[in-house]
Protein backbone atom coordinates (compact mmCIF):
# COMPACT_ATOMS: atom_id res chain seq x y z
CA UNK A 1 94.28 112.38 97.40
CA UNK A 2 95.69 112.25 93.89
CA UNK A 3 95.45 109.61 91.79
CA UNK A 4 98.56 108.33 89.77
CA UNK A 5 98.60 106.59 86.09
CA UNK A 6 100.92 102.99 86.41
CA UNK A 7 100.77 100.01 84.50
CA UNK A 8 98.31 97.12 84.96
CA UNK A 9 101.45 95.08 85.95
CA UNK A 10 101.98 97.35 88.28
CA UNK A 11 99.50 96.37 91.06
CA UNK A 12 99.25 94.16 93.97
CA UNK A 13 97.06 91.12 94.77
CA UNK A 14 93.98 93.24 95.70
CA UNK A 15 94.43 96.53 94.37
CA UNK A 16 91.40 98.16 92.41
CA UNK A 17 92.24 100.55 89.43
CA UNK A 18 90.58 102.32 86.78
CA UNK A 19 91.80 101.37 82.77
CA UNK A 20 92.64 104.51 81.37
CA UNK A 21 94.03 103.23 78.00
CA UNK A 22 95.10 100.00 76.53
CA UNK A 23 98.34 100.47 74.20
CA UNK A 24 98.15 97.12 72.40
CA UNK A 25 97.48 96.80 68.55
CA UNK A 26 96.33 94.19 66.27
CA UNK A 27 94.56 91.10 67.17
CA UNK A 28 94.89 91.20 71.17
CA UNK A 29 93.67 94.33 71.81
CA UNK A 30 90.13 93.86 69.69
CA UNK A 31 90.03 90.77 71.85
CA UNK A 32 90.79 92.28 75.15
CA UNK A 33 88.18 94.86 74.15
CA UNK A 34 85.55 92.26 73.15
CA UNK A 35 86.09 90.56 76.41
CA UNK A 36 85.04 93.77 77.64
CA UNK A 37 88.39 95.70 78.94
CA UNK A 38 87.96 99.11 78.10
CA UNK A 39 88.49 102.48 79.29
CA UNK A 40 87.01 103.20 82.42
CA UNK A 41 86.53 99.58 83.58
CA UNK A 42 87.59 98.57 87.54
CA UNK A 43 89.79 96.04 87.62
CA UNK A 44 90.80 93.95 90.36
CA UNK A 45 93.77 91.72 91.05
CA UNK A 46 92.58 88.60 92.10
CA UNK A 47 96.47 86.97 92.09
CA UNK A 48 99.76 86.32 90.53
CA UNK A 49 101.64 82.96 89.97
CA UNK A 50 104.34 82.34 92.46
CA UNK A 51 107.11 83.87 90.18
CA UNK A 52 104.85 86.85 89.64
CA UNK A 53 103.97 85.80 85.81
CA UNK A 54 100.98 85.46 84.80
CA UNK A 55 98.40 87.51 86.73
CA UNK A 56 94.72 86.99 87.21
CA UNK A 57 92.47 90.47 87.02
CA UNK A 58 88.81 89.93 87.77
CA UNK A 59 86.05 93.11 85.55
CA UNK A 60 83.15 92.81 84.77
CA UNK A 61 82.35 89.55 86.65
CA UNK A 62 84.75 87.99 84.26
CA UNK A 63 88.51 86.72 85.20
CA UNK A 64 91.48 87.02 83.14
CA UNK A 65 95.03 85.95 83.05
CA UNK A 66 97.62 88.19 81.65
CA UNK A 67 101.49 87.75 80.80
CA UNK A 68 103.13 90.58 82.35
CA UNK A 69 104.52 91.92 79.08
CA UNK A 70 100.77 92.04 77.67
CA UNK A 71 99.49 93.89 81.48
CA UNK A 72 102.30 96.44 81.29
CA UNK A 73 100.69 97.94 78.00
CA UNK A 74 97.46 98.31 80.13
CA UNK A 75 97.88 101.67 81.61
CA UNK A 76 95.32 102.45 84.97
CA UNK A 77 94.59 105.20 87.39
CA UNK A 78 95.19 104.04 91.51
């Protein structure tokens, strides 16, 4: 089985996927990174609002809402 690189946006309610890099600057990505997103963290999706924006990801114990347009500059292996 291969494994193939997507965006974090990308995923469905219940997917698991590996970070493999996070391609925002400045202020949200030291955040995102504090919070404890990083490379090589699992990260599930625990749901999306009903018009698919935001989503909730569950790591590390800890869950976290996302605009799409912040998720799809998370890229993860599936």
């Amino acid at each position: 089985m291969t494994k193939k690189e997507i965006t974090l946006d990308q995923l469905e309610v219940g997917d698991v996927a590996t970070v493999v890099k996070i391609s925002i600057s400045g202020d949200l990505r030291r955040r995102l990174m504090e919070m404890g997103l990083t490379k090589n963290t699992v990260v599930t999706v625990i749901g999306k609002a009903p018009l698919g924006d935001p989503i909730e990801y569950k790591f590390r114990n800890y869950n976290l809402t996302l605009r799409k347009e912040e998720a799809n500059k998370v890229i993860v292996e599936c």
